[in-house]
N, C-alpha and C. Protein backbone atom coordinates (compact mmCIF):
# COMPACT_ATOMS: atom_id res chain seq x y z
N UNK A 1 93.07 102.68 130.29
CA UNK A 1 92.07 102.69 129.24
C UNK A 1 92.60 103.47 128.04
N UNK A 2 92.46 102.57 126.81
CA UNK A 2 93.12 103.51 125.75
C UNK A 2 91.75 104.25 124.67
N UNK A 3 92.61 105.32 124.43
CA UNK A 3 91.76 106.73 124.04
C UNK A 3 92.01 106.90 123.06
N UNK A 4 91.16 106.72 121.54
CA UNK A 4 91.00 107.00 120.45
C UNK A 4 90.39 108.24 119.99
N UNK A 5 91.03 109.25 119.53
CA UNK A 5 90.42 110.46 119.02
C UNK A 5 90.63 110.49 117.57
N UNK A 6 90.05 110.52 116.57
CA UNK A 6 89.97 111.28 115.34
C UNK A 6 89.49 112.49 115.04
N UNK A 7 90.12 112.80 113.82
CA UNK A 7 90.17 113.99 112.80
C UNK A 7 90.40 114.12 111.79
N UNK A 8 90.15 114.81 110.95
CA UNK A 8 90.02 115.54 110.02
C UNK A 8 88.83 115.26 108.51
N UNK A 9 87.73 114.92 109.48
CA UNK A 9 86.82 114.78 108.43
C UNK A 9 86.05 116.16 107.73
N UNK A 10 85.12 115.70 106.91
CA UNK A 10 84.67 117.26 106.47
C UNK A 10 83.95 116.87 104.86
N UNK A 11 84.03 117.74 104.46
CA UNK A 11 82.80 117.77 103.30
C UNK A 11 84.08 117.92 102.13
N UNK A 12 84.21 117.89 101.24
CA UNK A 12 85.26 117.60 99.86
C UNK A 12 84.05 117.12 98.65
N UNK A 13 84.59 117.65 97.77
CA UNK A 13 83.94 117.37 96.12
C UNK A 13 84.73 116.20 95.68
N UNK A 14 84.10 115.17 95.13
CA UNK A 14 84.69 114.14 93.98
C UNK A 14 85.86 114.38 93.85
N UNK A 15 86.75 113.49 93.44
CA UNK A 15 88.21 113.78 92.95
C UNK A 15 89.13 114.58 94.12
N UNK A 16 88.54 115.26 95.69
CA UNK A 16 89.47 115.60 96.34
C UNK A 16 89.89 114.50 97.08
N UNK A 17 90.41 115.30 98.18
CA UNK A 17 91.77 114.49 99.37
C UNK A 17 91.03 114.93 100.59
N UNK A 18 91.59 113.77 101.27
CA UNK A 18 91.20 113.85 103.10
C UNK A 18 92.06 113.17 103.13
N UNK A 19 92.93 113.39 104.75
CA UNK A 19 93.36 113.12 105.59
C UNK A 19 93.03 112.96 106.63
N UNK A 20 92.78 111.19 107.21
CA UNK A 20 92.20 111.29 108.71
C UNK A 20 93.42 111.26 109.38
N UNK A 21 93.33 111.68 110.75
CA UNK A 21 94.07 111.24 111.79
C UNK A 21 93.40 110.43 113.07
N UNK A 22 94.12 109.89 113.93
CA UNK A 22 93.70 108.99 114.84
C UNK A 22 94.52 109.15 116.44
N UNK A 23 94.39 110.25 116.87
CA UNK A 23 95.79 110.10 117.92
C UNK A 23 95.10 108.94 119.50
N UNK A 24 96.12 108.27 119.56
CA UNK A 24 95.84 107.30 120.09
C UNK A 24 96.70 107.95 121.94
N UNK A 25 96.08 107.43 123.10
CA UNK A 25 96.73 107.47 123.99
C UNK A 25 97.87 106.38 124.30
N UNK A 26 98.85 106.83 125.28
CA UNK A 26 100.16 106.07 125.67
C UNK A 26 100.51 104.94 124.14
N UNK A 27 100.95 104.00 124.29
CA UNK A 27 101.83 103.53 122.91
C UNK A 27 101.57 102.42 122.69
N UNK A 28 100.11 102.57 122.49
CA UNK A 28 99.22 101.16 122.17
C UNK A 28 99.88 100.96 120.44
N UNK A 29 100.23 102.22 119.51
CA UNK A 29 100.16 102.32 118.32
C UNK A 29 101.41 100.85 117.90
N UNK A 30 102.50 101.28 118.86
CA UNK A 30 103.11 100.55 118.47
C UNK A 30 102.82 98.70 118.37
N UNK A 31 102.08 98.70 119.37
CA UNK A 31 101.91 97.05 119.67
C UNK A 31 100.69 96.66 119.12
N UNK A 32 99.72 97.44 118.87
CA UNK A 32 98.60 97.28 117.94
C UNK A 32 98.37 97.00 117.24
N UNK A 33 97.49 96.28 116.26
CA UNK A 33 96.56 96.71 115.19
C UNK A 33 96.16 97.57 114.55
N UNK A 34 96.31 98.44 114.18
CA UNK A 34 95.05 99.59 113.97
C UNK A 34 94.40 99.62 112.62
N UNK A 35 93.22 100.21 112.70
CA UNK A 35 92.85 99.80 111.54
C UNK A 35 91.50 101.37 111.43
N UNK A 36 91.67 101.60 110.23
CA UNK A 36 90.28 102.29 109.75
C UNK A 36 88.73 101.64 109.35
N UNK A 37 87.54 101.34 110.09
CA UNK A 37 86.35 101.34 109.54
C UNK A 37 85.29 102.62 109.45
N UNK A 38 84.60 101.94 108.65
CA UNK A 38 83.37 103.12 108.12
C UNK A 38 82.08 102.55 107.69
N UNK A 39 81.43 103.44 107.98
CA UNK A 39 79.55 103.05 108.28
C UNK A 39 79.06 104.22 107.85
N UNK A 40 78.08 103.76 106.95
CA UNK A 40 76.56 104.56 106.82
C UNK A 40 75.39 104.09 107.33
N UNK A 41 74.51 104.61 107.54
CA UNK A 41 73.55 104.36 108.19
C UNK A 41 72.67 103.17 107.67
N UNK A 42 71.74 101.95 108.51
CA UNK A 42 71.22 101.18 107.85
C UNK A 42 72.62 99.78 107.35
N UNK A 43 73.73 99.94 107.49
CA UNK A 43 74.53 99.13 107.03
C UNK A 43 75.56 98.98 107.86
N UNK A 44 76.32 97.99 107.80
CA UNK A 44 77.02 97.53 108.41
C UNK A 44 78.53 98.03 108.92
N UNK A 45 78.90 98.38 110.04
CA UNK A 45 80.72 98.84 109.64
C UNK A 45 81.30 97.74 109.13
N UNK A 46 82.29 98.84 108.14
CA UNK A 46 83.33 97.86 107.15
C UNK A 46 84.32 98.20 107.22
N UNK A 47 85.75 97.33 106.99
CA UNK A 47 86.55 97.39 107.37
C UNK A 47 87.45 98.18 106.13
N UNK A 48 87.85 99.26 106.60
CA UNK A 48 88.50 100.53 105.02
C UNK A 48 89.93 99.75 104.98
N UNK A 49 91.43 99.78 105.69
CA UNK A 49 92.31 99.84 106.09
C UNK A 49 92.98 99.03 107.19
N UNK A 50 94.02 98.64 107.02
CA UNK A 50 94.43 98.03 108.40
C UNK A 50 96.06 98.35 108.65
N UNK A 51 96.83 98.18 109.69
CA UNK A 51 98.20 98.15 109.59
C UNK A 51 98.72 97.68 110.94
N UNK A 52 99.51 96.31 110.77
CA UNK A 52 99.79 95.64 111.84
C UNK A 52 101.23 96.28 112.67
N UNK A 53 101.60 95.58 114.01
CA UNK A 53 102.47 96.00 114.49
C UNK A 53 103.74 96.45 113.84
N UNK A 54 104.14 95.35 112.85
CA UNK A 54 105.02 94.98 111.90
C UNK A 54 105.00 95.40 110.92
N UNK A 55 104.01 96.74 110.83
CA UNK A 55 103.79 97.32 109.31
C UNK A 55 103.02 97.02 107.65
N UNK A 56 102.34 95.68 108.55
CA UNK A 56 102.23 95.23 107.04
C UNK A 56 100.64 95.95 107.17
N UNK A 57 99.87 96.13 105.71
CA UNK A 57 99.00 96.89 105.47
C UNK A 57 97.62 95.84 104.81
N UNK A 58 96.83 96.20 104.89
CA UNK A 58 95.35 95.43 104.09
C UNK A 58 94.51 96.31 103.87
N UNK A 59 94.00 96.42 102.96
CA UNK A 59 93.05 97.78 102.03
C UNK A 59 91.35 96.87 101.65
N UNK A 60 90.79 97.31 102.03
CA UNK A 60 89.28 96.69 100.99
C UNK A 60 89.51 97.01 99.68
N UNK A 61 89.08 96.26 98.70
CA UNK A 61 89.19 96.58 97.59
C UNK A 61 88.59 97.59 97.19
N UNK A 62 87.71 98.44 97.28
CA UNK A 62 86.97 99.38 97.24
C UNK A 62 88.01 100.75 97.21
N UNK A 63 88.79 100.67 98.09
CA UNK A 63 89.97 101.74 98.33
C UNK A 63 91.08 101.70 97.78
N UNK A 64 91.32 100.33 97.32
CA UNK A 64 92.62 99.98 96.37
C UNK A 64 93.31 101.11 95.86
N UNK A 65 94.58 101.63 95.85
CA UNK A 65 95.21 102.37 95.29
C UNK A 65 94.81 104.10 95.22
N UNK A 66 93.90 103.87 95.74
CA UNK A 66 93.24 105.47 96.68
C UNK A 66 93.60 105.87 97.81
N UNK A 67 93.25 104.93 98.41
CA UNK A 67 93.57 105.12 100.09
C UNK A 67 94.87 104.86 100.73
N UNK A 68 95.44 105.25 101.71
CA UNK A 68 96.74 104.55 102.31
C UNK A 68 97.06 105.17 103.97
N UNK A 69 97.10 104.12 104.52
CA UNK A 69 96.86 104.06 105.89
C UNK A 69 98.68 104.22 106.43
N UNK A 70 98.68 104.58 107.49
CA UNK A 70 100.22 105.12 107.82
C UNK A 70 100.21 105.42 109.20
N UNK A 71 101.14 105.09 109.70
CA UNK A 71 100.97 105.80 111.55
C UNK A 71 102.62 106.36 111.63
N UNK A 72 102.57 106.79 112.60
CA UNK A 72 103.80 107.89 113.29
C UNK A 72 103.90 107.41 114.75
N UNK A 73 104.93 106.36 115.52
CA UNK A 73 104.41 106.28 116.52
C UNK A 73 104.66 106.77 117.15
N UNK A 74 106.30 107.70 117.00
CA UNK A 74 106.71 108.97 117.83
C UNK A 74 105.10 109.65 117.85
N UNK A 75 104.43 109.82 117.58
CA UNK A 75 103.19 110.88 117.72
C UNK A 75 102.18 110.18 118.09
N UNK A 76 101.79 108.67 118.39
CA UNK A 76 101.11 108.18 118.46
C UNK A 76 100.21 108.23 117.45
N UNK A 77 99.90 108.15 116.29
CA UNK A 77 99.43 109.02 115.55
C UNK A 77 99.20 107.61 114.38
N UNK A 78 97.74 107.19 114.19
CA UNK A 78 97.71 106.77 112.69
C UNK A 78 97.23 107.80 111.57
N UNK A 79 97.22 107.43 110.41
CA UNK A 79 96.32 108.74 109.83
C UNK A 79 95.80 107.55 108.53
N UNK A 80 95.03 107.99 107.56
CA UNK A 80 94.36 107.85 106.61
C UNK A 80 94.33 108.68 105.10
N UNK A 81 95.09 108.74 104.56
CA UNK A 81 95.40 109.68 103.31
C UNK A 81 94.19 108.91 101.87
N UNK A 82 93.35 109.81 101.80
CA UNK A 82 92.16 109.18 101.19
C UNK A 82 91.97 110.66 99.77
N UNK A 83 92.60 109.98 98.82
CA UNK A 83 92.93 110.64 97.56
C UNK A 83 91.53 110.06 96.37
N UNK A 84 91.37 110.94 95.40
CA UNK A 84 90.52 110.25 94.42
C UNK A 84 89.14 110.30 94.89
N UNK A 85 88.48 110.90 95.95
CA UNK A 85 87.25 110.76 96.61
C UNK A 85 86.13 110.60 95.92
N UNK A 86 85.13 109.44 95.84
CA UNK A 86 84.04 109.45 95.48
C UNK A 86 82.68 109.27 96.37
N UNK A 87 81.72 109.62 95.95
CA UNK A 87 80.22 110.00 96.69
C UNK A 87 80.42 108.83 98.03
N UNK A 88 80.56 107.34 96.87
CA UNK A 88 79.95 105.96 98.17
C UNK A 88 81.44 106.52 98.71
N UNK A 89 82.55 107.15 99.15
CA UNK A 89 83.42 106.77 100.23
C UNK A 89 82.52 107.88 101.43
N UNK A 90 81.54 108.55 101.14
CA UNK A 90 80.70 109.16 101.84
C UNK A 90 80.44 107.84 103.65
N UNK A 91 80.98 108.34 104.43
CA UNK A 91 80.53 107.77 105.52
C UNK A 91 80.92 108.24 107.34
N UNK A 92 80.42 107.43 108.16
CA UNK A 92 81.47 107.83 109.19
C UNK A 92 82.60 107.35 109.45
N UNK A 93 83.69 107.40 109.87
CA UNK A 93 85.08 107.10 110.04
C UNK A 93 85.63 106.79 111.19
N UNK A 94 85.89 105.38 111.56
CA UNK A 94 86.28 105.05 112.83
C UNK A 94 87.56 104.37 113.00
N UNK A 95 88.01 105.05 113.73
CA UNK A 95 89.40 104.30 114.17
C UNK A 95 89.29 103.46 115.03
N UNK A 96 89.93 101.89 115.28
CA UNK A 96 90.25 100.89 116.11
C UNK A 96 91.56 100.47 116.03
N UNK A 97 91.55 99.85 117.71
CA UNK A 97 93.39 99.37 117.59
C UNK A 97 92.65 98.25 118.77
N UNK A 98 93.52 97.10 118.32
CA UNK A 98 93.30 95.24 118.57
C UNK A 98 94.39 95.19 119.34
N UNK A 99 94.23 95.35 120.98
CA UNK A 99 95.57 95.13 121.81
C UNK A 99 95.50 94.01 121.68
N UNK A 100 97.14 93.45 121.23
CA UNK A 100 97.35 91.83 121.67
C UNK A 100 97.68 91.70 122.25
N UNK A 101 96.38 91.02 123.48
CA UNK A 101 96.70 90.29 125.07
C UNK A 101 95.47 89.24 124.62
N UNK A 102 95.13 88.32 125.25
CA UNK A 102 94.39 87.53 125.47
C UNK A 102 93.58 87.46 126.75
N UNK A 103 92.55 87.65 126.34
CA UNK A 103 91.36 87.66 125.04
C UNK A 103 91.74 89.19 124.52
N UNK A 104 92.11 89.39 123.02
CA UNK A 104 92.34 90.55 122.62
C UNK A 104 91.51 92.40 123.11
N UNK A 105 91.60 92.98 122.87
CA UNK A 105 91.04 93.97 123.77
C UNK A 105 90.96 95.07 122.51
N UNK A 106 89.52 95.72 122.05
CA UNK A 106 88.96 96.16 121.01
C UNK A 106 88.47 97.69 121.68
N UNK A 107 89.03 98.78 120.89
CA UNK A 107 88.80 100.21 121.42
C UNK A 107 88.61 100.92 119.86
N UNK A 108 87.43 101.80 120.21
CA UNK A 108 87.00 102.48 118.88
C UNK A 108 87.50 104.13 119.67
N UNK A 109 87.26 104.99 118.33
CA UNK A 109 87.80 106.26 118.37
C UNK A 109 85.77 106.87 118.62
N UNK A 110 85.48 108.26 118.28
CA UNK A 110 83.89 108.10 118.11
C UNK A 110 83.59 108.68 116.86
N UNK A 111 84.34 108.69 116.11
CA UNK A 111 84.20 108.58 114.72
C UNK A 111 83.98 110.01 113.79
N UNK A 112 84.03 109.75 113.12
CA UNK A 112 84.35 111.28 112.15
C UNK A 112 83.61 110.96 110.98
N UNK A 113 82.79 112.08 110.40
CA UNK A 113 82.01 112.41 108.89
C UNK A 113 82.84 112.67 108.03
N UNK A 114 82.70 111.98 107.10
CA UNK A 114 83.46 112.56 105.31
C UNK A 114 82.20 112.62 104.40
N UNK A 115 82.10 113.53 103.94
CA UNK A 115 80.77 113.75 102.84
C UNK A 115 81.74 113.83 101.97
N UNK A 116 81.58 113.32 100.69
CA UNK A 116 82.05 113.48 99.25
C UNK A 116 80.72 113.99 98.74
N UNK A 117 80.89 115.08 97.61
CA UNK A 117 79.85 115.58 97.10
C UNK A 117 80.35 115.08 95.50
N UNK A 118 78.79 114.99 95.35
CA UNK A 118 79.25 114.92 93.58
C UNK A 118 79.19 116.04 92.75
């Protein structure tokens, strides 16, 4: 069973920086998916970030050129470098990784708070 933990959420003013992390158990990172979503209450999770086995990356437009998603797999480790912070990136923060086996196999982290203050 693979084990999603995050960190480093927290409260930050407009215009700061967060860094999430995601440490993932055994070395799903490498063969994975992983990806960052986030939810506020009343609405739907949305998809922040993504980064495939192969490195390639997908951003919501919302995060464009703010955000940037990155893993370490010596560390098992994705993280989330979230620069430029504004109020709406206010949410909870969840990490997922998409094992490819068939039927694919979907594991969340239990998620982390970022308050942006204005």
């Amino acid at each position: 069973q693979v084990q999603l933990v995050e960190s480093g959420g927290g409260l930050v003013q407009a215009g700061g920086s967060l860094r999430l992390s995601c440490a993932a158990s055994g070395s799903i990172i490498s063969i994975a998916t992983m990806a960052w979503y986030r939810q506020v209450p009343g609405k739907q999770r949305e998809l922040v970030a993504s980064i495939t086995s192969g490195g390639l990356t997908n951003y919501a437009d919302s995060v464009k050129g703010r955000f940037t998603i990155s893993r370490d797999i010596t560390k098992n480790t994705v993280y989330l470098q979230m620069n430029s912070l504004k109020p709406e990136d206010t949410a909870v923060y969840y990490c997922n990784a998409v094992e490819p086996v068939f039927p694919p196999r979907f594991y969340w982290g239990q998620g982390t708070q970022v308050t942006v203050s204005s």
